[in-house]
N, C-alpha and C. Protein backbone atom coordinates (compact mmCIF):
# COMPACT_ATOMS: atom_id res chain seq x y z
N UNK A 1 -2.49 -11.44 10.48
CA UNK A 1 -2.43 -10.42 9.44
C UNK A 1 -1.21 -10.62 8.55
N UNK A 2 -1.55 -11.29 7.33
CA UNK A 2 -0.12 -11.70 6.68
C UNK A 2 -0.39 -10.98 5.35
N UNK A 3 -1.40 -9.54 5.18
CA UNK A 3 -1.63 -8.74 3.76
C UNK A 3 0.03 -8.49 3.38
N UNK A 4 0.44 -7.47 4.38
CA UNK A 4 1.93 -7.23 3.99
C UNK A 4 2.96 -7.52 4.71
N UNK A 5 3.75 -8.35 3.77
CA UNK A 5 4.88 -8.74 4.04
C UNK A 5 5.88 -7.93 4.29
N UNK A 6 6.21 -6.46 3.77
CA UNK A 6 7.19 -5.90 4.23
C UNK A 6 6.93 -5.33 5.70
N UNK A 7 5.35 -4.76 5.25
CA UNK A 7 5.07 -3.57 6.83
C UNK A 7 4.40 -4.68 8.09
N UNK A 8 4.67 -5.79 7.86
CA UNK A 8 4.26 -6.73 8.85
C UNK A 8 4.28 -6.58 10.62
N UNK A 9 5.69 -5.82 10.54
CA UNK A 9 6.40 -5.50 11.90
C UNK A 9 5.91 -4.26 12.60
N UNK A 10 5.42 -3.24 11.19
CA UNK A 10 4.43 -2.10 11.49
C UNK A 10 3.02 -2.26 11.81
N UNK A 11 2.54 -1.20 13.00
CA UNK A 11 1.10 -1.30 13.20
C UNK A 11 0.64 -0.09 12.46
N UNK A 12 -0.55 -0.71 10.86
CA UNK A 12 -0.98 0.57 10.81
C UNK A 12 -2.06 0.71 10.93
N UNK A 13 -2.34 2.09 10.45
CA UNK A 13 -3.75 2.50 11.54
C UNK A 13 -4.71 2.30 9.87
N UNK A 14 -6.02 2.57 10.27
CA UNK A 14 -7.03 1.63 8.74
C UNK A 14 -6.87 3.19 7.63
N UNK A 15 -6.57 4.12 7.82
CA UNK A 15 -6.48 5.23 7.31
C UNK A 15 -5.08 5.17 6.54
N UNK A 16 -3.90 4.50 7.27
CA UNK A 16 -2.60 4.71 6.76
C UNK A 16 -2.75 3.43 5.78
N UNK A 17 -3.08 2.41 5.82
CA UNK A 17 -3.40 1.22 4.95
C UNK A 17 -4.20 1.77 4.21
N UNK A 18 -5.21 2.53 4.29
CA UNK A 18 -5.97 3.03 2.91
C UNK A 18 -4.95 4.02 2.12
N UNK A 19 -4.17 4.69 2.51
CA UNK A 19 -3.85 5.62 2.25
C UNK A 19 -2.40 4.86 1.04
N UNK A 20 -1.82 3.77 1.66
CA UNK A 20 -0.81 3.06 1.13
C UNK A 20 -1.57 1.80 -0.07
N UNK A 21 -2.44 1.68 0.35
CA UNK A 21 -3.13 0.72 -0.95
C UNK A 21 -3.48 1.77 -1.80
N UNK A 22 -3.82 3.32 -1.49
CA UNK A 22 -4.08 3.95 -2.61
C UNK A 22 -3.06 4.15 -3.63
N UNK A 23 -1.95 4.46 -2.57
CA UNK A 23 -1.03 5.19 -3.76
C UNK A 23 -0.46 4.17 -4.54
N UNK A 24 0.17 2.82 -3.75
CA UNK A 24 0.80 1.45 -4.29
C UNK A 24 -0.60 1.43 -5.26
N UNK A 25 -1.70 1.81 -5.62
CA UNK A 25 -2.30 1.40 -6.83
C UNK A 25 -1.93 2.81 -8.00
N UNK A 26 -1.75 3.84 -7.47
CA UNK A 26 -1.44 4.92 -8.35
C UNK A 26 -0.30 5.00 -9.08
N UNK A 27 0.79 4.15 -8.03
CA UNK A 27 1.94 3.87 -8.46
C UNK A 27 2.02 2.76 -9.63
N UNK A 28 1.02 2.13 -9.52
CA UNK A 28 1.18 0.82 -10.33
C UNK A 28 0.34 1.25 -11.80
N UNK A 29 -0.47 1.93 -11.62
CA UNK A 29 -1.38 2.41 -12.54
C UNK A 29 -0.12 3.64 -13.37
N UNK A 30 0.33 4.59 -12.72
CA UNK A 30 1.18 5.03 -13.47
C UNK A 30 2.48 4.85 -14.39
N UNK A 31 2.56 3.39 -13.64
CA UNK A 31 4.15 3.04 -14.37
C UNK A 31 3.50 2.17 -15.66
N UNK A 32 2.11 2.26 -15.70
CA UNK A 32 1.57 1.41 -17.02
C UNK A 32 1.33 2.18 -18.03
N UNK A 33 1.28 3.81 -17.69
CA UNK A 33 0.98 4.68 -18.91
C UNK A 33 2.86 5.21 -19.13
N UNK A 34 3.64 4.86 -18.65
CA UNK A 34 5.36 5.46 -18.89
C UNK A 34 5.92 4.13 -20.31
């Protein structure tokens, strides 16, 4: 499992990975309308 490099050392559960690909896209999507 080499998706993420920072949380590598973390086990997450498929809910907390959905939950973190959501926002890391909300986050990314928002800093495009600033």
């Amino acid at each position: 499992m080499e998706k993420h490099s920072a949380t590598s050392k973390v086990e997450l559960t498929p809910q907390q990975e959905a939950m973190l690909a959501k926002w890391s896209y909300v986050y990314r999507f928002s800093s495009l309308l600033v």
